[in-house]
N, C-alpha and C. Protein backbone atom coordinates (compact mmCIF):
# COMPACT_ATOMS: atom_id res chain seq x y z
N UNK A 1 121.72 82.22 141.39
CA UNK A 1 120.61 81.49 140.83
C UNK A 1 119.46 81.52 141.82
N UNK A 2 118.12 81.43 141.71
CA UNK A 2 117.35 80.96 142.23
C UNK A 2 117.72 80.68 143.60
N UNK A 3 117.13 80.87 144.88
CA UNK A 3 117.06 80.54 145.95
C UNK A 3 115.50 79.45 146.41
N UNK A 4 114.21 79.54 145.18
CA UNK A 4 113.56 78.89 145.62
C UNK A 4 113.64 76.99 145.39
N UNK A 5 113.81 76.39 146.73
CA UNK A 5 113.79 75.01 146.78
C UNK A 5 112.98 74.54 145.80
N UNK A 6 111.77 74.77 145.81
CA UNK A 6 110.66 73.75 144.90
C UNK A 6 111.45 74.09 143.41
N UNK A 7 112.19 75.17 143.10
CA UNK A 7 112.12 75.21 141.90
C UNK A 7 113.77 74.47 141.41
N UNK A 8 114.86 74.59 142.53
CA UNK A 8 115.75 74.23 142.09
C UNK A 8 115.98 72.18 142.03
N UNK A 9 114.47 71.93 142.97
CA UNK A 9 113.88 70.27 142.93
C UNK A 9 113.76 69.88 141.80
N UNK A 10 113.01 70.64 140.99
CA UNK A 10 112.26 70.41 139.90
C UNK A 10 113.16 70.20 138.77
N UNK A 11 114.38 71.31 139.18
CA UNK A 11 115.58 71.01 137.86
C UNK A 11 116.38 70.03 138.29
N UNK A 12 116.45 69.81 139.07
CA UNK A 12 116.83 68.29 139.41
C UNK A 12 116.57 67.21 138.78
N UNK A 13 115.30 67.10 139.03
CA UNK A 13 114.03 65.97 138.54
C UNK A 13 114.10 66.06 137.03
N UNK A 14 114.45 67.61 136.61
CA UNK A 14 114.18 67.70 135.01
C UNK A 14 115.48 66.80 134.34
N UNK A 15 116.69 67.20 135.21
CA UNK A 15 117.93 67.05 135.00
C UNK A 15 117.93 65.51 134.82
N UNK A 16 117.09 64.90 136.06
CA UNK A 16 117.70 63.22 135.51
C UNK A 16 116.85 63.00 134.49
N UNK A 17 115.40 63.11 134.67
CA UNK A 17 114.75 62.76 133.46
C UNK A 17 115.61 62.63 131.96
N UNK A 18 115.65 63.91 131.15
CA UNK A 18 116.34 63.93 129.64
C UNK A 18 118.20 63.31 129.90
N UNK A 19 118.67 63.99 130.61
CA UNK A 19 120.32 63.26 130.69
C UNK A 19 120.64 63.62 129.91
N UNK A 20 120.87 64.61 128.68
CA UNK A 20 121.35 65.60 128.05
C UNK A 20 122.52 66.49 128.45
N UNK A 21 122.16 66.91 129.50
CA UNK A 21 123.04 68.46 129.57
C UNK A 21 124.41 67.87 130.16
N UNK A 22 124.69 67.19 130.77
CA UNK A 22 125.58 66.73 131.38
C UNK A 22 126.66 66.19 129.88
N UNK A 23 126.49 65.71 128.94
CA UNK A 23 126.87 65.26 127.72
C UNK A 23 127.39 66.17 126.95
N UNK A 24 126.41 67.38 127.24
CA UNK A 24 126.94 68.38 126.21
C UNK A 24 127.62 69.63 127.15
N UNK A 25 127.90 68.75 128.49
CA UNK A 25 128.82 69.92 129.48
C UNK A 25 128.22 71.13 129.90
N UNK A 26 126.53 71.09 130.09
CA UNK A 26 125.86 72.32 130.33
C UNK A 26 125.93 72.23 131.84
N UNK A 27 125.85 73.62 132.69
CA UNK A 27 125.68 73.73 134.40
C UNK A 27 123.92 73.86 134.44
N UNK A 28 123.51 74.17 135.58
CA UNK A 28 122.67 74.16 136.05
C UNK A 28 122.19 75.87 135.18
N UNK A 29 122.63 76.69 135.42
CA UNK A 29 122.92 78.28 135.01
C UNK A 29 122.76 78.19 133.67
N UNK A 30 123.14 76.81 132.75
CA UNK A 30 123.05 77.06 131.31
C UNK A 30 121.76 76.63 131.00
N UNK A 31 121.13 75.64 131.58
CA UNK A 31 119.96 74.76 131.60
C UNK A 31 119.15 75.65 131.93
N UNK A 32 118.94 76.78 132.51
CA UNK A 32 117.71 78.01 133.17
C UNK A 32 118.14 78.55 131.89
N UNK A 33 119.00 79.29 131.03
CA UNK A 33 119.77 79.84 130.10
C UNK A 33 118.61 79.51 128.90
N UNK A 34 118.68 78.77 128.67
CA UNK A 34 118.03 77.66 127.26
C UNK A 34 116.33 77.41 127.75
N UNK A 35 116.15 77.13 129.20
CA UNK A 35 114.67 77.25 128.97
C UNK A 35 113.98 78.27 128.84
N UNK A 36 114.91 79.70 129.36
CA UNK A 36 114.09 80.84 129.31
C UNK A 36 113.88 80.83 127.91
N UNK A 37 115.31 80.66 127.02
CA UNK A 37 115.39 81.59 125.92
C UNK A 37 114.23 80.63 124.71
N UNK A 38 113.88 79.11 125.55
CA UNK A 38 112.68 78.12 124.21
C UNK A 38 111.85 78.62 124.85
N UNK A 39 111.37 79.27 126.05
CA UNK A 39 109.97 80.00 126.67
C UNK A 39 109.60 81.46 125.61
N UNK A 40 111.44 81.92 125.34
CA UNK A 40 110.90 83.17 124.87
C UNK A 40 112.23 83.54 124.45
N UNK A 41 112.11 82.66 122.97
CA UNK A 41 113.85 83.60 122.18
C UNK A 41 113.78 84.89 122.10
N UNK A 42 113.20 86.00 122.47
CA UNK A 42 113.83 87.53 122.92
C UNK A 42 113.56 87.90 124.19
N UNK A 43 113.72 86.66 124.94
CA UNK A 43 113.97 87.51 126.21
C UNK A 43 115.54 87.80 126.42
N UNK A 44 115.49 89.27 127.32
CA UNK A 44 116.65 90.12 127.62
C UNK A 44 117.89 89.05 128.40
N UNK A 45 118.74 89.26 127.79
CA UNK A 45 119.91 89.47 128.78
C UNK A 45 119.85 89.45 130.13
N UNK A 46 119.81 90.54 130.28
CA UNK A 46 119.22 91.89 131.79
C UNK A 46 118.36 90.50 132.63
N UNK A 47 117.18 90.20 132.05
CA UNK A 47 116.27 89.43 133.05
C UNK A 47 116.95 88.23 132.85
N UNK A 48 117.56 87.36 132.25
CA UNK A 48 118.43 86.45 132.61
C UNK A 48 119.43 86.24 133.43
N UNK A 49 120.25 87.36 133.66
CA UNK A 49 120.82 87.74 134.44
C UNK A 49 119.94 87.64 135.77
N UNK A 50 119.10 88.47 136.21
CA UNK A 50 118.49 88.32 136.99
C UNK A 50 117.75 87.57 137.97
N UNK A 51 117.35 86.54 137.14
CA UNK A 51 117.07 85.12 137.39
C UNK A 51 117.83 84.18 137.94
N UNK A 52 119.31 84.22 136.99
CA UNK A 52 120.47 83.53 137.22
C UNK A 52 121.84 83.73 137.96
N UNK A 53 121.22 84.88 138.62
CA UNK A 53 121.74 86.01 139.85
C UNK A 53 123.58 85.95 139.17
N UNK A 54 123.65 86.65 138.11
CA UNK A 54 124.63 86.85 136.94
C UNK A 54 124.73 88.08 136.63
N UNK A 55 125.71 88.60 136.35
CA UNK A 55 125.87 89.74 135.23
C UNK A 55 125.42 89.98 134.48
N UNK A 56 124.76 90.59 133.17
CA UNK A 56 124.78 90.55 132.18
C UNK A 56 125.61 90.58 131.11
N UNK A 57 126.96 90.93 131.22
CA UNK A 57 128.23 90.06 130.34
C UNK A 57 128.45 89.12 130.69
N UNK A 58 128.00 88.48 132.17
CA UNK A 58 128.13 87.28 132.16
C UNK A 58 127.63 86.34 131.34
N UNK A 59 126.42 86.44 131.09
CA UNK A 59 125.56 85.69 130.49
C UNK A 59 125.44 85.91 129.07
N UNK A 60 125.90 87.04 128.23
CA UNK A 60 126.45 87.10 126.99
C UNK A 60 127.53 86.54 126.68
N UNK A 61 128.19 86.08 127.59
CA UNK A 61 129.34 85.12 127.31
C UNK A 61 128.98 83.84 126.97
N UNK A 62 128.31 83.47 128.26
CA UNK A 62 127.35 82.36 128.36
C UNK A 62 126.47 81.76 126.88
N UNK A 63 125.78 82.70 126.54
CA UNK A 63 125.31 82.62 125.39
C UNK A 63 125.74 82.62 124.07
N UNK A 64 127.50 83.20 123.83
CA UNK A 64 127.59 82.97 122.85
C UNK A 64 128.53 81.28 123.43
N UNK A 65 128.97 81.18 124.42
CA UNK A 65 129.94 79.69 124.08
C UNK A 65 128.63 79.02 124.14
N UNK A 66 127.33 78.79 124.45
CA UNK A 66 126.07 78.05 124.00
C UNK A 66 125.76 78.07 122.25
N UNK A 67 126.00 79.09 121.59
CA UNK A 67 126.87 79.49 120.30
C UNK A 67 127.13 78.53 119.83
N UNK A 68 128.67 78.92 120.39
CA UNK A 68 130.04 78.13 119.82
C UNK A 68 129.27 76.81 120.50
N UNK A 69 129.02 76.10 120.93
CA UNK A 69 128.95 74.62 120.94
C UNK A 69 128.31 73.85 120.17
N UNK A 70 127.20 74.24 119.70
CA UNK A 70 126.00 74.21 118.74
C UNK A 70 125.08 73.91 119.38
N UNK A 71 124.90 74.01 120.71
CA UNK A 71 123.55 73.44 121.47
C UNK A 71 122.36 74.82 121.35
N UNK A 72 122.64 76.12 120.99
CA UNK A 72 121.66 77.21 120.78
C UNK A 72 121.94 77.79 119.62
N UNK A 73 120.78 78.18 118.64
CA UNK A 73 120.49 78.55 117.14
C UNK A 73 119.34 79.36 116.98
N UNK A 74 119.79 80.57 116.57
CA UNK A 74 118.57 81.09 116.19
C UNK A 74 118.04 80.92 114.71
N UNK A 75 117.21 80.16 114.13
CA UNK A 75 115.92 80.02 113.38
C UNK A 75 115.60 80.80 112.55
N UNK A 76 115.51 81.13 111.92
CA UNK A 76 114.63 82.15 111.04
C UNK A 76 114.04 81.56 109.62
N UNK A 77 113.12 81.83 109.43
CA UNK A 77 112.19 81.04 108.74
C UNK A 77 110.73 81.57 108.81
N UNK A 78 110.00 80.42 108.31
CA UNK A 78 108.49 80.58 108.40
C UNK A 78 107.63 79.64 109.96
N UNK A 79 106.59 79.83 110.30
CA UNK A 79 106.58 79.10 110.92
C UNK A 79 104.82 78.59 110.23
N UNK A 80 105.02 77.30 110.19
CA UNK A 80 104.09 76.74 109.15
C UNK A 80 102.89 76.39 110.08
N UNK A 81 102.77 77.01 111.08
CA UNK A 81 100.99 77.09 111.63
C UNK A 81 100.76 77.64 111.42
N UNK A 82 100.78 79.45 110.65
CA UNK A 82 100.46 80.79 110.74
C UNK A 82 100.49 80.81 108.97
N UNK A 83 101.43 80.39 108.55
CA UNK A 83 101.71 80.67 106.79
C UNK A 83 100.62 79.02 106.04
N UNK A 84 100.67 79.92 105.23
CA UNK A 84 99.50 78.98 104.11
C UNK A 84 100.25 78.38 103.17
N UNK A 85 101.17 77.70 103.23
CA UNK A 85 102.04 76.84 102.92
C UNK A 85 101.78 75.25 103.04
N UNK A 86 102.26 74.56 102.01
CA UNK A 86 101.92 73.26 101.93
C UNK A 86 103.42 72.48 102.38
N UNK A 87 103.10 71.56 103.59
CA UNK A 87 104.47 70.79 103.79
C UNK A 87 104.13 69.33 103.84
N UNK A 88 105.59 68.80 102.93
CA UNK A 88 105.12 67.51 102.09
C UNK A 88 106.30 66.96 102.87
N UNK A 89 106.35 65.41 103.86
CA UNK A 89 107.49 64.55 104.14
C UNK A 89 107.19 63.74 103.20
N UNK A 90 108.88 63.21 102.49
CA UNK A 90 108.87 62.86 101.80
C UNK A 90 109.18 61.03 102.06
N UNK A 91 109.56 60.30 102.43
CA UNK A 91 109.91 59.03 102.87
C UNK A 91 110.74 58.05 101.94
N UNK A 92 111.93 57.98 101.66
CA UNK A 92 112.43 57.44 100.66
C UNK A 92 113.12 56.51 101.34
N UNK A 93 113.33 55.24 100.18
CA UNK A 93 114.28 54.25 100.28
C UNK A 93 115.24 54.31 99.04
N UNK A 94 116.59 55.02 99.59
CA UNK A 94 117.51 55.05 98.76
C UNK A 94 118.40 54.57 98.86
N UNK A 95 119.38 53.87 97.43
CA UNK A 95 120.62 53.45 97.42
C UNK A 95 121.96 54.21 97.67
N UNK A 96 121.35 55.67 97.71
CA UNK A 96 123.02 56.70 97.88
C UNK A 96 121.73 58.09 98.18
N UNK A 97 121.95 57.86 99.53
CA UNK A 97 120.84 58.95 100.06
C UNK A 97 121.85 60.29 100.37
N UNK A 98 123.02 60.47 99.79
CA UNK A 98 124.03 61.58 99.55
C UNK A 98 123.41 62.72 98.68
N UNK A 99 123.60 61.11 97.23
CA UNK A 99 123.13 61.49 95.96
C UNK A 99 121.56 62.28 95.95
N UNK A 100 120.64 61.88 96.50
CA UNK A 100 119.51 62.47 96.27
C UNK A 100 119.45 63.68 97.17
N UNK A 101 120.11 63.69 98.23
CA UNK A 101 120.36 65.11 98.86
C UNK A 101 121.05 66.22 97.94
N UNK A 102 121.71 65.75 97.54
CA UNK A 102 123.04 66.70 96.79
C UNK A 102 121.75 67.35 95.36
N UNK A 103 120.96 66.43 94.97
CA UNK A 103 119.93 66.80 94.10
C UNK A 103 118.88 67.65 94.01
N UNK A 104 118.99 67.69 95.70
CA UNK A 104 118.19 68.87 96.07
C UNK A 104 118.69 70.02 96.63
N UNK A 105 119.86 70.24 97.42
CA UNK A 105 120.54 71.13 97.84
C UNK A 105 119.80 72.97 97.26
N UNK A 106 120.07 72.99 95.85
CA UNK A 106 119.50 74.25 95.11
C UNK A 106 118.28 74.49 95.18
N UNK A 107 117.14 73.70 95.51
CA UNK A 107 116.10 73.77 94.96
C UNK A 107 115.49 74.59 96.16
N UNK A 108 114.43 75.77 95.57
CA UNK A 108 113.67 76.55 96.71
C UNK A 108 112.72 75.83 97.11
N UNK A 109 112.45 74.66 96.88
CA UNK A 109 111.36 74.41 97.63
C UNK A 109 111.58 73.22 98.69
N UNK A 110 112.68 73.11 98.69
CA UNK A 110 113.42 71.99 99.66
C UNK A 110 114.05 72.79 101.15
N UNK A 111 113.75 71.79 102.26
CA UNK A 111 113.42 72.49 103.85
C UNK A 111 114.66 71.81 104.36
N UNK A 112 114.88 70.61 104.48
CA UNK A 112 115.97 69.63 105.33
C UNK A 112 115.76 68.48 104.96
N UNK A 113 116.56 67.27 104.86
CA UNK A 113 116.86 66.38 104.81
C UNK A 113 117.59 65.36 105.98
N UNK A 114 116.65 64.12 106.16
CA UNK A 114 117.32 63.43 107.57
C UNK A 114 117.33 62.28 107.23
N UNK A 115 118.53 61.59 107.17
CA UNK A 115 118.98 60.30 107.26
C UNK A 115 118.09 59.44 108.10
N UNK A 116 117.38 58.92 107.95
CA UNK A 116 117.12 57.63 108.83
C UNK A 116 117.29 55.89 108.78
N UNK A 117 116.42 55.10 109.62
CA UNK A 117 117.08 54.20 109.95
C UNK A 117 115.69 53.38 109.95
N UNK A 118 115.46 52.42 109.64
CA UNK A 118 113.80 51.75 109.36
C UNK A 118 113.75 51.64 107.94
N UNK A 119 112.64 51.57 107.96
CA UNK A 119 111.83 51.41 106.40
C UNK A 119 112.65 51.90 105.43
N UNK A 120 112.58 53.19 105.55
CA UNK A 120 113.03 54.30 104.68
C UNK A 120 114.33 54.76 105.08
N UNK A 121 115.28 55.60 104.58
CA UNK A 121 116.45 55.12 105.03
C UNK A 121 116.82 57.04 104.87
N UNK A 122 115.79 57.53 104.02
CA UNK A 122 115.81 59.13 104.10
C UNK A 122 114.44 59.79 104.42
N UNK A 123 114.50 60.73 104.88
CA UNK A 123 112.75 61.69 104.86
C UNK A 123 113.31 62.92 104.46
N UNK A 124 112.94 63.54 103.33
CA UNK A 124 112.62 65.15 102.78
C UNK A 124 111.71 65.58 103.38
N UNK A 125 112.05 66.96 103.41
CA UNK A 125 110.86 68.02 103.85
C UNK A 125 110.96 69.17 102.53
N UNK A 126 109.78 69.21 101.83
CA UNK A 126 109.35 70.08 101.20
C UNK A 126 108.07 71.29 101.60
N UNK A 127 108.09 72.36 100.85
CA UNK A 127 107.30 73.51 101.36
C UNK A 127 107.07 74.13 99.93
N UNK A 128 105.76 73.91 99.44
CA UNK A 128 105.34 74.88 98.51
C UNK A 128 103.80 75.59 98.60
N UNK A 129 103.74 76.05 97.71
CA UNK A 129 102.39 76.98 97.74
C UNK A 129 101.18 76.27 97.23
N UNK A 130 101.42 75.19 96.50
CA UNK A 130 100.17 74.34 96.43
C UNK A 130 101.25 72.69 95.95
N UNK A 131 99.91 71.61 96.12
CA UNK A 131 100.23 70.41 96.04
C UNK A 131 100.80 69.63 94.66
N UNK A 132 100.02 70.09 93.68
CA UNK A 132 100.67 69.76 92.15
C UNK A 132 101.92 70.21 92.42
N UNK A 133 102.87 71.37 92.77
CA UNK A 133 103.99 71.70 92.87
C UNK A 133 105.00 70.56 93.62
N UNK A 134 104.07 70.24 94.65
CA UNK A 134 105.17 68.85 95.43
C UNK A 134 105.05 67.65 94.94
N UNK A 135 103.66 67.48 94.16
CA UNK A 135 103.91 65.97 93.55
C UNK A 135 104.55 66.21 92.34
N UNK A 136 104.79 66.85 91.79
CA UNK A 136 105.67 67.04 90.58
C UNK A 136 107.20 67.19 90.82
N UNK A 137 107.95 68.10 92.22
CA UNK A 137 108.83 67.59 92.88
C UNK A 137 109.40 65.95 92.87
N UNK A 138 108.42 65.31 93.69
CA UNK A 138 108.09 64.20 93.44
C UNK A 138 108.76 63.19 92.96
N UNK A 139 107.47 63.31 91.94
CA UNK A 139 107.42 62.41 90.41
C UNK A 139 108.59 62.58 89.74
N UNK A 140 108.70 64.08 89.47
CA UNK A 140 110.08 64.15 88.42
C UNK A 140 111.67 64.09 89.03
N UNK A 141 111.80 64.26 90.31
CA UNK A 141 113.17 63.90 90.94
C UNK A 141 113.46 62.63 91.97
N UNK A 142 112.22 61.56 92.05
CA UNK A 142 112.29 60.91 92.87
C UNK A 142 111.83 59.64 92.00
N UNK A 143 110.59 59.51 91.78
CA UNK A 143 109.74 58.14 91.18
C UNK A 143 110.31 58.30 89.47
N UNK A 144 111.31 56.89 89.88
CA UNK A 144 111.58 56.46 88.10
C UNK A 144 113.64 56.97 88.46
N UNK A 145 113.61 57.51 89.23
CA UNK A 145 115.35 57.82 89.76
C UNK A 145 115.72 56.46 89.86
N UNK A 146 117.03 55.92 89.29
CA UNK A 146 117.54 54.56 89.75
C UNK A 146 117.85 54.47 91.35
N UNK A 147 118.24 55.52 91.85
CA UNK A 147 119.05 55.01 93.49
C UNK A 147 118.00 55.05 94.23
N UNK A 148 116.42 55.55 94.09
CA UNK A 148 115.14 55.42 94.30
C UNK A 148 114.81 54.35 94.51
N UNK A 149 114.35 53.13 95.81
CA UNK A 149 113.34 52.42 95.35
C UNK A 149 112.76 52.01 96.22
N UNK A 150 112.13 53.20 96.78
CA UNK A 150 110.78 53.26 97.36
C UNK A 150 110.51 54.39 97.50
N UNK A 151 109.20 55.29 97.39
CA UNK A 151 108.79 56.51 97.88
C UNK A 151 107.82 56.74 98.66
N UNK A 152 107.60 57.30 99.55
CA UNK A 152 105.93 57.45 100.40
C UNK A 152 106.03 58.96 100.46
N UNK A 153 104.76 60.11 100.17
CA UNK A 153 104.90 61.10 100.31
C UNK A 153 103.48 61.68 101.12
N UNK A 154 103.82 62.12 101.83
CA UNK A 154 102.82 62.43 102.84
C UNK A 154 102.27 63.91 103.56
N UNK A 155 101.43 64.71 103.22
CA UNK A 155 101.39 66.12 103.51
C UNK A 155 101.03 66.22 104.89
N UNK A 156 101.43 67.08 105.37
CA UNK A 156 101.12 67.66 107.01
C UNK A 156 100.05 68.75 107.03
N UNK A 157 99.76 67.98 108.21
CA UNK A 157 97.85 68.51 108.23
C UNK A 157 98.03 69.63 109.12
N UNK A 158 98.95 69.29 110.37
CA UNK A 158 98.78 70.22 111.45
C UNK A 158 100.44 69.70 112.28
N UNK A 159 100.84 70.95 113.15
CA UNK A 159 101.53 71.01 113.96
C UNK A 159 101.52 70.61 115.27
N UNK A 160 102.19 69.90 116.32
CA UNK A 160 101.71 70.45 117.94
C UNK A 160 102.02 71.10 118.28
N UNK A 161 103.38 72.10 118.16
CA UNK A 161 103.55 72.92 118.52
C UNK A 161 104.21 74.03 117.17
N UNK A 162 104.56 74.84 117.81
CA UNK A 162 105.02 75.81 116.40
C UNK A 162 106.46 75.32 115.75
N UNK A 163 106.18 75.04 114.21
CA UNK A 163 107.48 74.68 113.39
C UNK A 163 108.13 75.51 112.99
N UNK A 164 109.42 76.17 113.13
CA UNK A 164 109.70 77.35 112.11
C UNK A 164 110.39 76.21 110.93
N UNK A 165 110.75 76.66 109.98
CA UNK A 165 111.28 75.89 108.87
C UNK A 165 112.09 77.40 107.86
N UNK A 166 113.38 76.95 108.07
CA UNK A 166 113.60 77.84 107.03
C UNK A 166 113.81 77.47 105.73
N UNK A 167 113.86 78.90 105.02
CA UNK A 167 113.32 78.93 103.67
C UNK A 167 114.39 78.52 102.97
N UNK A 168 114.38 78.07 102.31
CA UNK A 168 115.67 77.29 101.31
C UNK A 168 115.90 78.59 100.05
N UNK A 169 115.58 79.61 99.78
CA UNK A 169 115.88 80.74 99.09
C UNK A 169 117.54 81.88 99.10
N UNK A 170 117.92 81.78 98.09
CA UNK A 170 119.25 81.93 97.93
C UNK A 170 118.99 82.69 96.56
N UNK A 171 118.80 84.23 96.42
CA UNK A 171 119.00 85.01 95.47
C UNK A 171 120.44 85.18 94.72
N UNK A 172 121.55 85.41 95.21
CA UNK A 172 122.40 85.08 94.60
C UNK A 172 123.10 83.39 94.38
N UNK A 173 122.49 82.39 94.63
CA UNK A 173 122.71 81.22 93.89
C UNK A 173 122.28 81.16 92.25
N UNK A 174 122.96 81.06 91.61
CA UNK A 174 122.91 80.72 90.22
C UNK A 174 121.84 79.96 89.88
N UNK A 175 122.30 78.77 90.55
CA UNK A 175 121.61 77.53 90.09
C UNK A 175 119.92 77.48 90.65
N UNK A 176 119.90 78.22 91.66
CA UNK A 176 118.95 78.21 92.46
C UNK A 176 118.06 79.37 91.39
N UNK A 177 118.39 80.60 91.20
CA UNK A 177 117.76 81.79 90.69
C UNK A 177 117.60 81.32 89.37
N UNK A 178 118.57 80.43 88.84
CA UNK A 178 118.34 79.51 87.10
C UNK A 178 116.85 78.64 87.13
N UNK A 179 117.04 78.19 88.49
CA UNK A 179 115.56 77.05 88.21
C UNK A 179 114.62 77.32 87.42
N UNK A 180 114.33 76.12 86.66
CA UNK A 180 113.05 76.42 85.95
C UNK A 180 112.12 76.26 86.08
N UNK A 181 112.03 75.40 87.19
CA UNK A 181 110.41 75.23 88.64
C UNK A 181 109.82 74.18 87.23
N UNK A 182 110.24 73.52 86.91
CA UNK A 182 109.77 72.88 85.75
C UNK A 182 108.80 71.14 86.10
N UNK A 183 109.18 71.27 87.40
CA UNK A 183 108.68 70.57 88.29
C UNK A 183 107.24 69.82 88.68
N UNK A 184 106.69 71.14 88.28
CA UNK A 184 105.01 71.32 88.47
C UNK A 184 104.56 70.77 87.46
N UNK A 185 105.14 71.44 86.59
CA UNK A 185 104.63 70.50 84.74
C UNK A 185 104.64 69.13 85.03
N UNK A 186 106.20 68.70 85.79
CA UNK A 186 105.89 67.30 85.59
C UNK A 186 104.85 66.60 86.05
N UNK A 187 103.93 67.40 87.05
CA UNK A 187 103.44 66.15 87.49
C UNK A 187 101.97 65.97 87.21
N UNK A 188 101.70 66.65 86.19
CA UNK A 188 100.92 66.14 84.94
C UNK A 188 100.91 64.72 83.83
N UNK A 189 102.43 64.19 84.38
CA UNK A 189 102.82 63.35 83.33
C UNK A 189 102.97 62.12 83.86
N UNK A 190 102.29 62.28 85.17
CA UNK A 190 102.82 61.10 86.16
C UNK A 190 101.49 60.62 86.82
């Protein structure tokens, strides 16, 4: 690893700060591992190695039990500073926030879903190509739903840093390739 002091200080300092890695059983070697690769998911092997005065099967090892643990994922998606895409959080207060997940599961225009804890007790993330499309989302699967009862829906203006979001698109899903995007209509009616 590294021989320079100021820099192996600094991971120190980084180290107590978050208190993470220690939880999820990372070394010092895995922690350089993960910042190169959020500095720059294709950087080489080879220069990781290098850095981390390692092999390079070493560190393909390394990287896949970072893998297998679930602490590293590669992404693929859009990344919604660059694409002209509309992204809608959705803010719900639901009685069976399963149920309204499970409702969306198929749908292409649905991003992730996160349980929370406050006000609202779920937040959706939607992604379409214009706004009638998400308030009709909306309107027709959310406002007037019994396990529904509360909605706040809110579009994103801007990023701070880059979002990738992947695409909820599934050509061989049935149900998904069946949709009737019938969605948009609704929200004419609302």
């Amino acid at each position: 690893m590294t021989n320079d002091p100021e820099t192996f200080m600094k991971l120190e300092e980084f180290d107590k700060k978050i208190q993470f890695y220690e939880k999820l059983g990372l070394d010092k070697r895995d922690n350089v591992i993960l910042s190169m690769v959020s500095k720059n998911p294709r950087v080489s092997q080879e220069e990781i190695a290098k850095n981390i005065k390692l092999s390079q099967p070493s560190v393909g090892a390394r990287i896949r039990k970072l893998q297998q643990k679930g602490v590293l994922h590669n992404v693929n998606g859009v990344n919604f500073k660059v694409v002209d895409l509309n992204l809608a959080k959705v803010d719900v207060n639901s009685t069976d926030t399963n149920a309204i997940i499970e409702e969306f599961k198929d749908c292409p225009f649905f991003i992730n879903a996160l349980i929370t804890s406050g006000r609202h007790n779920l937040c959706l993330l939607f992604m379409a190509t214009d706004l009638k499309r998400l308030e009709g989302i909306v309107n027709h699967h959310l406002r007037g739903n019994p396990k529904v009862k509360d909605v706040e829906m809110n579009i994103v203006i801007s990023t701070a840093k880059d979002l990738v979001l992947p695409l909820n698109i599934d050509y061989e899903n049935k149900e998904q390739a069946g949709c009737k995007q019938d969605c948009k209509d609704c929200a004419n009616k609302f």
